[in-house]
C-alpha atoms as a PDB file:
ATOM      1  CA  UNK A   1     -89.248 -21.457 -80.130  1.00  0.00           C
ATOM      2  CA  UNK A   2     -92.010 -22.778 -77.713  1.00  0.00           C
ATOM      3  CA  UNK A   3     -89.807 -21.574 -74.833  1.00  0.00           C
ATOM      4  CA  UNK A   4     -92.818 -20.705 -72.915  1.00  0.00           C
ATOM      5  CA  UNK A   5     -95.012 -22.956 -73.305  1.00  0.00           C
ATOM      6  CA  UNK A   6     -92.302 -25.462 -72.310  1.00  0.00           C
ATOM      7  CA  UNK A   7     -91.479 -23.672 -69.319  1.00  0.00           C
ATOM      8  CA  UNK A   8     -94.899 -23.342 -67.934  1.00  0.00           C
ATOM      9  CA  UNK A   9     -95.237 -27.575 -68.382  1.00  0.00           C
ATOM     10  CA  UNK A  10     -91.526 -27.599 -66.617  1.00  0.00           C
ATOM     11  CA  UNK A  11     -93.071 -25.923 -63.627  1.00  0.00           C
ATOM     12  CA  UNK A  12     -96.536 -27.653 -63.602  1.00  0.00           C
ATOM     13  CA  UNK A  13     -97.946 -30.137 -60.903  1.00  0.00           C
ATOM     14  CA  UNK A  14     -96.190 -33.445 -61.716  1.00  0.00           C
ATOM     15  CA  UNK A  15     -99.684 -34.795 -61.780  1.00  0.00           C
ATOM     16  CA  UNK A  16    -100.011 -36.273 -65.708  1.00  0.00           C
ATOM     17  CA  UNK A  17    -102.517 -33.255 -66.401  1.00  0.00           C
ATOM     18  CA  UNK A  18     -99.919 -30.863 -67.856  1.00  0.00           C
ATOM     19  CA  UNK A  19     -98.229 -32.160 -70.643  1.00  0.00           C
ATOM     20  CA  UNK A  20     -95.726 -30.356 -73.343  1.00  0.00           C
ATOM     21  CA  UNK A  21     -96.179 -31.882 -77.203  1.00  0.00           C
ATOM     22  CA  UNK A  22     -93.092 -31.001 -78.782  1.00  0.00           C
ATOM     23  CA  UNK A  23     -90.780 -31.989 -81.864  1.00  0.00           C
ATOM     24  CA  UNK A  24     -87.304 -33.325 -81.418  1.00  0.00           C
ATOM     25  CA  UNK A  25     -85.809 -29.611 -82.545  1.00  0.00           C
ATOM     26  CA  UNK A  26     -87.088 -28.697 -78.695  1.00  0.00           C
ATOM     27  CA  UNK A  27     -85.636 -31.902 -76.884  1.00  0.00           C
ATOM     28  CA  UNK A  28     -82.521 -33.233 -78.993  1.00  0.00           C
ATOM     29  CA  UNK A  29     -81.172 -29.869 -81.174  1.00  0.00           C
ATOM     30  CA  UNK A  30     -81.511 -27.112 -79.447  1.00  0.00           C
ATOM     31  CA  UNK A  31     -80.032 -27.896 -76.520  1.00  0.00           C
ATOM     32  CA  UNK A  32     -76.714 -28.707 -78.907  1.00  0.00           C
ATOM     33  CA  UNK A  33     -77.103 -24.938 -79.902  1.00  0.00           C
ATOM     34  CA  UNK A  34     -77.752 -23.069 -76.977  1.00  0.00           C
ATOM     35  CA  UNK A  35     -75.628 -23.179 -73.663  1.00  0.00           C
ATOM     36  CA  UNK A  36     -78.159 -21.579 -71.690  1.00  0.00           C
ATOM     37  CA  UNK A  37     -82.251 -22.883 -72.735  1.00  0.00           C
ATOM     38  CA  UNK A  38     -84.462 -22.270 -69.809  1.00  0.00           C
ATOM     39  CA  UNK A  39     -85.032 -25.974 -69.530  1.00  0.00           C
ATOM     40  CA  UNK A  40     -83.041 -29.226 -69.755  1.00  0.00           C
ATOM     41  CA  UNK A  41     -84.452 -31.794 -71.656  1.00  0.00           C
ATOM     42  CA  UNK A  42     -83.478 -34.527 -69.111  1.00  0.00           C
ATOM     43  CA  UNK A  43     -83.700 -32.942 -65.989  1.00  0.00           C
ATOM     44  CA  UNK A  44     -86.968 -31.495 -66.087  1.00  0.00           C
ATOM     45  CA  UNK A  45     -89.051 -33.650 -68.283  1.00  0.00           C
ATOM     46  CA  UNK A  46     -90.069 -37.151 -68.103  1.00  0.00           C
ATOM     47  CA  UNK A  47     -90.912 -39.042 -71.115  1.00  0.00           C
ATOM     48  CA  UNK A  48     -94.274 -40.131 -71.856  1.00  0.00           C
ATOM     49  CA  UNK A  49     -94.594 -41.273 -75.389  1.00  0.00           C
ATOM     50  CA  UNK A  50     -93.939 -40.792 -79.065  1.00  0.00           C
ATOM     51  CA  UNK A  51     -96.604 -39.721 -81.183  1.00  0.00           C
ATOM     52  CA  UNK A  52     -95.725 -39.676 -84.898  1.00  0.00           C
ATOM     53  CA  UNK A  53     -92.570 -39.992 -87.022  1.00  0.00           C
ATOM     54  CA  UNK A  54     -91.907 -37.869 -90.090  1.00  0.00           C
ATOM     55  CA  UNK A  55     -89.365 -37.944 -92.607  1.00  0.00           C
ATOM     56  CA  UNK A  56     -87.851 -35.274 -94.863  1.00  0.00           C
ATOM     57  CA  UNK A  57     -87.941 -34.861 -99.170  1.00  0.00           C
ATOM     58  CA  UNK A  58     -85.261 -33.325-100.986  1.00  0.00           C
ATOM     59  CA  UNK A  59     -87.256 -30.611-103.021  1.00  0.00           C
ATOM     60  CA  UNK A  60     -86.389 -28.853-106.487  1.00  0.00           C
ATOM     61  CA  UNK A  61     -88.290 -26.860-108.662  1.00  0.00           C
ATOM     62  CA  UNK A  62     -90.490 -28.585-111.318  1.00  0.00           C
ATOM     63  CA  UNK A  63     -88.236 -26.978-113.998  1.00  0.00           C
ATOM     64  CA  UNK A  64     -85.039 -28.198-112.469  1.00  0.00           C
ATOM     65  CA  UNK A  65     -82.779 -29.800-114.821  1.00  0.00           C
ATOM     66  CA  UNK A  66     -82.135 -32.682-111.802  1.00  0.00           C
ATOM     67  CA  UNK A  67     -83.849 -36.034-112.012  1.00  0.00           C
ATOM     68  CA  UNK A  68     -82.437 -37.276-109.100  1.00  0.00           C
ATOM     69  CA  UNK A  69     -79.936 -37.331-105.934  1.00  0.00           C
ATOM     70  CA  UNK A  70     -77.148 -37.742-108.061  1.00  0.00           C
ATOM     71  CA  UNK A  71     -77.539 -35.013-110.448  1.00  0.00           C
ATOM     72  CA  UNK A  72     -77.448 -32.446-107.566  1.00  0.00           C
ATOM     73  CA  UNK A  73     -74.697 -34.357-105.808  1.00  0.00           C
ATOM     74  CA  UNK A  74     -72.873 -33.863-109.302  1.00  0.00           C
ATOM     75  CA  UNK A  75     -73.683 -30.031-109.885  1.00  0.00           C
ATOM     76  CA  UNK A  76     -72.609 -29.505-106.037  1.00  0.00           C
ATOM     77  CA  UNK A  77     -69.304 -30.812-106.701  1.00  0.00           C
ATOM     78  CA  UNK A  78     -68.583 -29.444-109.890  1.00  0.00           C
ATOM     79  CA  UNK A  79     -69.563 -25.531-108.562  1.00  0.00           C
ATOM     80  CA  UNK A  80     -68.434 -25.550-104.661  1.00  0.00           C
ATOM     81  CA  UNK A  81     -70.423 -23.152-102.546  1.00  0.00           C
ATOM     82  CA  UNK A  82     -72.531 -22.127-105.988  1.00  0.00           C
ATOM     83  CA  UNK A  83     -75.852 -24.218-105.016  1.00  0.00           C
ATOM     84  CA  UNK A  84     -78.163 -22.683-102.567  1.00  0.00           C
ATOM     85  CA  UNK A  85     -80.535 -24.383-100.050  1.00  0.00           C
ATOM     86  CA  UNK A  86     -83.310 -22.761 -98.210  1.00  0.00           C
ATOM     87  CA  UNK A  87     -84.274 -23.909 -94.409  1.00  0.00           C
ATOM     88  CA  UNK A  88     -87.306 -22.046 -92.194  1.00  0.00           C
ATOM     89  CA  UNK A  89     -83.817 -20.873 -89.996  1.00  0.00           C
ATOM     90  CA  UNK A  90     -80.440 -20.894 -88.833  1.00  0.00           C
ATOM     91  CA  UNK A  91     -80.630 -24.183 -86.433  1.00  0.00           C
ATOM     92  CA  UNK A  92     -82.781 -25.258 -87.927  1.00  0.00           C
ATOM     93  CA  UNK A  93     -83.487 -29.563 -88.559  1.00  0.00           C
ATOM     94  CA  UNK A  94     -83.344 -28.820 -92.276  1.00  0.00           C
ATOM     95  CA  UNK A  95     -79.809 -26.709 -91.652  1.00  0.00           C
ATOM     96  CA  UNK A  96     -78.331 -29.856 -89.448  1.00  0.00           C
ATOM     97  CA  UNK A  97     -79.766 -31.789 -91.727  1.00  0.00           C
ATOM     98  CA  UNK A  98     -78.216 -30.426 -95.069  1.00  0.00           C
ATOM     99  CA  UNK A  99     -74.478 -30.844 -93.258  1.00  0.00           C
ATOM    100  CA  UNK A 100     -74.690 -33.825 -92.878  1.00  0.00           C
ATOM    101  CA  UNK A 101     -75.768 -34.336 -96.621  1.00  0.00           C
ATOM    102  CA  UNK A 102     -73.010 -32.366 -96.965  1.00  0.00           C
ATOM    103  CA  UNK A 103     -70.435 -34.061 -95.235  1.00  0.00           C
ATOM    104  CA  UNK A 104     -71.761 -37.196 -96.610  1.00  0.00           C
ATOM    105  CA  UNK A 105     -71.157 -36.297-100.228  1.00  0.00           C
ATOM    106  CA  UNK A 106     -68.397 -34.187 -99.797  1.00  0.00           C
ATOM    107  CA  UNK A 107     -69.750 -30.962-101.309  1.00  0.00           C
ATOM    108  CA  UNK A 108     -70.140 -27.358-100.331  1.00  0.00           C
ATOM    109  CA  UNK A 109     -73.261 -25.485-101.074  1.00  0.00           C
ATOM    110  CA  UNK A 110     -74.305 -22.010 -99.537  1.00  0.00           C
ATOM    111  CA  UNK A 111     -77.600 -21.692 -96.711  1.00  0.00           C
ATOM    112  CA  UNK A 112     -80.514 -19.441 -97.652  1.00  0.00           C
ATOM    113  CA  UNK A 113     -82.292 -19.346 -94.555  1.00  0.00           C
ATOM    114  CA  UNK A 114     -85.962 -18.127 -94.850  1.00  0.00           C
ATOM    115  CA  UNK A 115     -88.657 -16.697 -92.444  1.00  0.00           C
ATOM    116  CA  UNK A 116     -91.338 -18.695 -92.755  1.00  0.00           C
ATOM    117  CA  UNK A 117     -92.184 -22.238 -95.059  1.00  0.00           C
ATOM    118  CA  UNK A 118     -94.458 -20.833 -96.776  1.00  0.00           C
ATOM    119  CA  UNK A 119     -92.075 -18.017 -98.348  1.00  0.00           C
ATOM    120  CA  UNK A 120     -89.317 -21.335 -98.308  1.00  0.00           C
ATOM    121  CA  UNK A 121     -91.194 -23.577-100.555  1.00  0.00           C
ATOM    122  CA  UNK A 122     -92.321 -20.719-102.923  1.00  0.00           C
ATOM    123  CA  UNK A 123     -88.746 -19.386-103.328  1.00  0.00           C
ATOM    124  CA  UNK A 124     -87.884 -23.390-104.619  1.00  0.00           C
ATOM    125  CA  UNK A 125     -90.867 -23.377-106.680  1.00  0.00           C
ATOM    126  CA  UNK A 126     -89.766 -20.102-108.490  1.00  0.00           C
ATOM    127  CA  UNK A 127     -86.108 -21.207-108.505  1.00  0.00           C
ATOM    128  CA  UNK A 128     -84.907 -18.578-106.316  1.00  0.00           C
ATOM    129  CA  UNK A 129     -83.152 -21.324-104.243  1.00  0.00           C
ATOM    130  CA  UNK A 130     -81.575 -24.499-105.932  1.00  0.00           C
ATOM    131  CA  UNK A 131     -83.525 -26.903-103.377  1.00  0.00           C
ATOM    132  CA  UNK A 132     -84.544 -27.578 -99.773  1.00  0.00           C
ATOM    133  CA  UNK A 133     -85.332 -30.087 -97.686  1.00  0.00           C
ATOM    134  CA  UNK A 134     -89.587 -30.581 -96.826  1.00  0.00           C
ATOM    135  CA  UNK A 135     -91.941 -33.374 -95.543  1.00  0.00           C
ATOM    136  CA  UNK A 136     -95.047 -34.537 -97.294  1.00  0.00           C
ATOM    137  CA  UNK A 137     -97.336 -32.036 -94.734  1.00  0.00           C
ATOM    138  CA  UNK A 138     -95.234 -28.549 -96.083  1.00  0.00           C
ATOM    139  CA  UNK A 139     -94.775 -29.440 -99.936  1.00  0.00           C
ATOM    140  CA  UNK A 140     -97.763 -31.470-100.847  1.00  0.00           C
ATOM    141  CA  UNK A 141     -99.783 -28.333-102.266  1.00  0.00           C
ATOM    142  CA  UNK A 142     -96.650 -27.310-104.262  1.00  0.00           C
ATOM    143  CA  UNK A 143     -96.114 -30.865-105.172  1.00  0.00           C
ATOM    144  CA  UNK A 144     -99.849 -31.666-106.053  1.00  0.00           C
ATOM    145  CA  UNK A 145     -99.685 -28.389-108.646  1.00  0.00           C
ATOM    146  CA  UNK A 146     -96.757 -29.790-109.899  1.00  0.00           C
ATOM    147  CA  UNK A 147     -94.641 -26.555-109.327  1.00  0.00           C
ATOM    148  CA  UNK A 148     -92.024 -28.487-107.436  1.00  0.00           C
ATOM    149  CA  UNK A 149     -90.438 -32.117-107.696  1.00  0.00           C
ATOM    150  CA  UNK A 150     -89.562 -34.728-105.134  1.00  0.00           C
ATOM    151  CA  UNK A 151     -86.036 -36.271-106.264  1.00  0.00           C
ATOM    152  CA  UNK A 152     -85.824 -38.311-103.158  1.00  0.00           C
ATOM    153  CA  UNK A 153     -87.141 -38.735 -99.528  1.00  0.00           C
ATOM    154  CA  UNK A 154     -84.333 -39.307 -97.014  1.00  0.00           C
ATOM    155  CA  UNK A 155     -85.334 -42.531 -95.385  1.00  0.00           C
ATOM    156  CA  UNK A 156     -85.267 -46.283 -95.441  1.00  0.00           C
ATOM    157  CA  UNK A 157     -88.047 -47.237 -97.688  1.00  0.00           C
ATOM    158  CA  UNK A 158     -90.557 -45.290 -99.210  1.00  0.00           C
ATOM    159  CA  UNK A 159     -93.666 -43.470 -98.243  1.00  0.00           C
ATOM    160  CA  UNK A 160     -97.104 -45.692 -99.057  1.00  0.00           C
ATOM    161  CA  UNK A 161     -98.780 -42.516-100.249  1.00  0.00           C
ATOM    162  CA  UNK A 162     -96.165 -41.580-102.351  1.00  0.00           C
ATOM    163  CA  UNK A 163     -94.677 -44.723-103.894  1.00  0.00           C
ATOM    164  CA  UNK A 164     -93.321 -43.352-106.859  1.00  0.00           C
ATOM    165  CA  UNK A 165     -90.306 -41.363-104.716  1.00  0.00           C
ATOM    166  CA  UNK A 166     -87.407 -43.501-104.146  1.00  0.00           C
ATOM    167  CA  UNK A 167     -85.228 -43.185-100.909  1.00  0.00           C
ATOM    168  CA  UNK A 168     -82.048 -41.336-101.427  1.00  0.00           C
ATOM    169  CA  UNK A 169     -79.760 -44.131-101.526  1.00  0.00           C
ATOM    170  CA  UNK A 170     -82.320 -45.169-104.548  1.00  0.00           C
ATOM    171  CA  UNK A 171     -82.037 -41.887-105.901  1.00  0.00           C
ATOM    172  CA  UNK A 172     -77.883 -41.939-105.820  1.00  0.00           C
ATOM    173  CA  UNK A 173     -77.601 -40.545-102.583  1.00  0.00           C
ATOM    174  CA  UNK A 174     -75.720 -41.288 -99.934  1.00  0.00           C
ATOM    175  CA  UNK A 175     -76.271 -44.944 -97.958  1.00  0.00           C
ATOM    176  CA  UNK A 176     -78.599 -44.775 -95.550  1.00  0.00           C
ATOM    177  CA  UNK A 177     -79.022 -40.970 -95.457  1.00  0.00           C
ATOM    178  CA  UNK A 178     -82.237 -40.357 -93.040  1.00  0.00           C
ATOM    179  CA  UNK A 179     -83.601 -37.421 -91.969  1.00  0.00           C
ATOM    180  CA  UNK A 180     -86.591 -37.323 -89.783  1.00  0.00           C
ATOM    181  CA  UNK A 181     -88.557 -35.073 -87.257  1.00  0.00           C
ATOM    182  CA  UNK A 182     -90.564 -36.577 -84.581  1.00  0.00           C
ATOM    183  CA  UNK A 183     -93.280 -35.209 -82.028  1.00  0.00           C
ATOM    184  CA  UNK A 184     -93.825 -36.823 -78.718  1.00  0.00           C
ATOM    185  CA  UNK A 185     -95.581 -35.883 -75.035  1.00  0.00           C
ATOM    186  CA  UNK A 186     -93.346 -34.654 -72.170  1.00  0.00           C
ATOM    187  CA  UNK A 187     -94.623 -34.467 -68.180  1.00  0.00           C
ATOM    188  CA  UNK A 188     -92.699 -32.786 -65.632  1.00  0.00           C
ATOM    189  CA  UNK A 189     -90.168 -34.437 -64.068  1.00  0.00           C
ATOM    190  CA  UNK A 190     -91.295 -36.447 -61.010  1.00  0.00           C
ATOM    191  CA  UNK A 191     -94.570 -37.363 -62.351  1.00  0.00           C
ATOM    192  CA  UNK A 192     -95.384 -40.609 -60.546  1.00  0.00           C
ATOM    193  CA  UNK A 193     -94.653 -43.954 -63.280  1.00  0.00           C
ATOM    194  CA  UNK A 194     -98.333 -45.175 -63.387  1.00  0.00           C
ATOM    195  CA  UNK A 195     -99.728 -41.860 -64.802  1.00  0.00           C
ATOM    196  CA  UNK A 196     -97.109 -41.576 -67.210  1.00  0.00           C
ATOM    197  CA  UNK A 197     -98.103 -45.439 -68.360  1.00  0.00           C
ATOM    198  CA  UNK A 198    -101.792 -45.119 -68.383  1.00  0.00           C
ATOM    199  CA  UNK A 199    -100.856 -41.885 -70.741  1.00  0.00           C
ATOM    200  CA  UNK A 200     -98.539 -43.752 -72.684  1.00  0.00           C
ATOM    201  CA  UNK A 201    -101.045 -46.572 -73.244  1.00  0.00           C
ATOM    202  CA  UNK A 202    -103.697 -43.962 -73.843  1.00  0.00           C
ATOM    203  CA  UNK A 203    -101.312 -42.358 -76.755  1.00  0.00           C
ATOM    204  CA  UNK A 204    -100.207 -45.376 -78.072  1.00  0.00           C
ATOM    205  CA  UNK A 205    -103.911 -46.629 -78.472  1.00  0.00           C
ATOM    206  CA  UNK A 206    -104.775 -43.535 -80.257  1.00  0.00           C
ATOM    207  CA  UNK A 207    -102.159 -42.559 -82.508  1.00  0.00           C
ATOM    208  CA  UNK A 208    -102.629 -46.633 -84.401  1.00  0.00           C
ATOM    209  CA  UNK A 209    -107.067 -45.916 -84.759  1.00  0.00           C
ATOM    210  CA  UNK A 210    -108.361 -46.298 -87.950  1.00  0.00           C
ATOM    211  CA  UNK A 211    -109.067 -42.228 -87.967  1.00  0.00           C
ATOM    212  CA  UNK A 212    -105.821 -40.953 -86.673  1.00  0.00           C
ATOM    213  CA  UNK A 213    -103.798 -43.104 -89.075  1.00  0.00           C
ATOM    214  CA  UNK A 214    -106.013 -41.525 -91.942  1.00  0.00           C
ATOM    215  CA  UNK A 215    -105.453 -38.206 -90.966  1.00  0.00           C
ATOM    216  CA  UNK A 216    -101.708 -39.043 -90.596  1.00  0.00           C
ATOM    217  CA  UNK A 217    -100.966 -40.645 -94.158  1.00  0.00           C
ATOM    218  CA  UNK A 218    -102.429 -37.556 -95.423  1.00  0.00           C
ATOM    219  CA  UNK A 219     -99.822 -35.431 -94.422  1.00  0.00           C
ATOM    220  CA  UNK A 220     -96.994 -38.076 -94.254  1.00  0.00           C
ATOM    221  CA  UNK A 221     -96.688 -38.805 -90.871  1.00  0.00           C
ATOM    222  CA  UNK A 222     -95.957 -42.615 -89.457  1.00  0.00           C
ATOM    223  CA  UNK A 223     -97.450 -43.273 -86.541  1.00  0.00           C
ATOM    224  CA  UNK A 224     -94.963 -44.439 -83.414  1.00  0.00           C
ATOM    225  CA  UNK A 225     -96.548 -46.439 -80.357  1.00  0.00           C
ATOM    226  CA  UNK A 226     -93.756 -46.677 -78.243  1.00  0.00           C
ATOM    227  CA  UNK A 227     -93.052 -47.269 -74.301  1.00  0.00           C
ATOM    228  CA  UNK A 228     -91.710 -44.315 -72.450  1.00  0.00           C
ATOM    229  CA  UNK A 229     -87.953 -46.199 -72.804  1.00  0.00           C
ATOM    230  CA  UNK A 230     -87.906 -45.678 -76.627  1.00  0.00           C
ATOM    231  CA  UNK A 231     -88.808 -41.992 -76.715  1.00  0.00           C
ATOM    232  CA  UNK A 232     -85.820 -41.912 -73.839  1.00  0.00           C
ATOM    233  CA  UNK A 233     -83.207 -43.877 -76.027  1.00  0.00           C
ATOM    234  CA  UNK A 234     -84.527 -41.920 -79.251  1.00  0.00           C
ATOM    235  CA  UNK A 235     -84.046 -38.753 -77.816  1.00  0.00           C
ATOM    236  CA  UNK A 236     -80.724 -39.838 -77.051  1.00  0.00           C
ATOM    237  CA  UNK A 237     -79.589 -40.479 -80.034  1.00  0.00           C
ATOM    238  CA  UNK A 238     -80.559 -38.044 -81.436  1.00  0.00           C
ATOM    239  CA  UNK A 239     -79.161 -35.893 -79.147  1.00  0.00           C
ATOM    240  CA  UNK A 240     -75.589 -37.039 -79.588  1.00  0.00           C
ATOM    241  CA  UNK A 241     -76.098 -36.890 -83.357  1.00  0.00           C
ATOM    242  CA  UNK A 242     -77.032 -33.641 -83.524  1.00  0.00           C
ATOM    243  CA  UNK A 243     -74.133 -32.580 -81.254  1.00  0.00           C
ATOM    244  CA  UNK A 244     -71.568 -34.474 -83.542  1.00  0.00           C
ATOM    245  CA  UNK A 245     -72.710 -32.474 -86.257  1.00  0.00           C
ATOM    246  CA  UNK A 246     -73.137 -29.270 -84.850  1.00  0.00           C
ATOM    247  CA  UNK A 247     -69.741 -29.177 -83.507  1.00  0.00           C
ATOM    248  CA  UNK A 248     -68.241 -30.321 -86.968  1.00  0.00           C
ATOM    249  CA  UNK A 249     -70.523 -27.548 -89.063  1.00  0.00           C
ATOM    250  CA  UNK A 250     -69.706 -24.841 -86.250  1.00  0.00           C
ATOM    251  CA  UNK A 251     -73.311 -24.189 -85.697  1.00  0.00           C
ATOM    252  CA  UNK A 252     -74.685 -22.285 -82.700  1.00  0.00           C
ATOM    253  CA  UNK A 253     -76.944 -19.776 -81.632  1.00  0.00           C
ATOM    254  CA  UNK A 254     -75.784 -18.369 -78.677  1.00  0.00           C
END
């Protein structure tokens, strides 16, 4: 879970040389999941800046019969709790994720989770699960062999390298159905405000240079230059998103 690593940046020298690069999952979910994580997102950690944004397909096997959102909105509905989805795990973002996709349609469809992604994607690519949730950076080789198809990608526009893949609300989704993963740098808590800017400009020069945003597109990922504020208010609201829907899916992992 990166508990460790984590916990060794938690008890590091405040001094802007120990720093912990983690996803939202660390900082906004799990902590809706677990009563007792070694660390507390706001207590221990200060925010330093937001690295990269990435948002989430809905993925079905090249020979599915579904062209888009609403076809599998439609087959949901029409066979309650008959439609599997895979995740990489119980808690996972994908798991949140798919209740609220099913809240928002009002359907009922049964978790698969899996092990690893790589044994996830393959299972939708051989239609042992009906479909699953994946960014541009874990189904692109699937995608580019054309063993699975993108129906949607759960955001507010599209994604410039892959124009062709309408949001879901395009797709006959639900309005304004997002779901996103984000990755952004942590210090300890009590690391003096000037470090944490002069990292936070540092970051926020780097992830918009003409190399890093290359790299990014490739795999999907928007860049996010942010002050130290937005990761705080992000994280946020996030947090009490997540907890909403926890709560109302009766997820937890203690």
């Amino acid at each position: 879970y990166g508990w460790l690593a984590i916990g060794e940046v938690k008890r590091a020298k405040p001094d802007g040389y120990s720093l912990a690069i983690v996803d939202n999952t660390h900082m906004t979910l799990q902590p809706q999941l677990y009563r007792n994580l070694p660390f507390d997102p706001a207590r221990d950690f200060e925010p330093v800046a937001p690295i990269y944004t990435t948002h989430f397909f809905v993925v079905v096997s090249a020979a599915s019969p579904w062209r888009n959102v609403s076809d599998l909105i439609a087959a949901a509905a029409s066979q309650p709790g008959k439609l599997t989805y895979g995740t990489w795990g119980m808690g996972s973002v994908a798991h949140v994720g798919t209740a609220m996709f099913q809240t928002a349609t009002q359907t009922s469809m049964t978790h698969v989770p899996f092990k690893d992604l790589a044994q996830l994607y393959t299972a939708v690519a051989n239609g042992e699960v009906d479909w699953a949730f994946g960014t541009a950076a874990t189904v692109q080789n699937l995608y580019q062999a054309k063993r699975v198809r993108l129906l949607a990608l759960a955001a507010p526009s599209r994604l410039a390298s892959y124009p062709d893949v309408p949001t879901v609300t395009e797709a006959g989704g639900p309005k304004d159905f997002e779901l996103k993963t984000w990755v952004a740098a942590y210090a300890p808590k009590g690391t003096p405000e000037p470090v944490i800017k002069r990292l936070n400009d540092a970051i926020a020069q780097a992830v918009v240079a003409p190399a890093v945003r290359k790299r990014f597109d490739t795999y999907g990922f928007d860049a996010w230059p942010a002050a130290p504020a937005a990761l705080r208010q992000a994280g946020e609201s996030d947090a009490a998103r997540f907890a909403a829907v926890v709560r109302q899916a009766h997820i937890s992992l203690d």
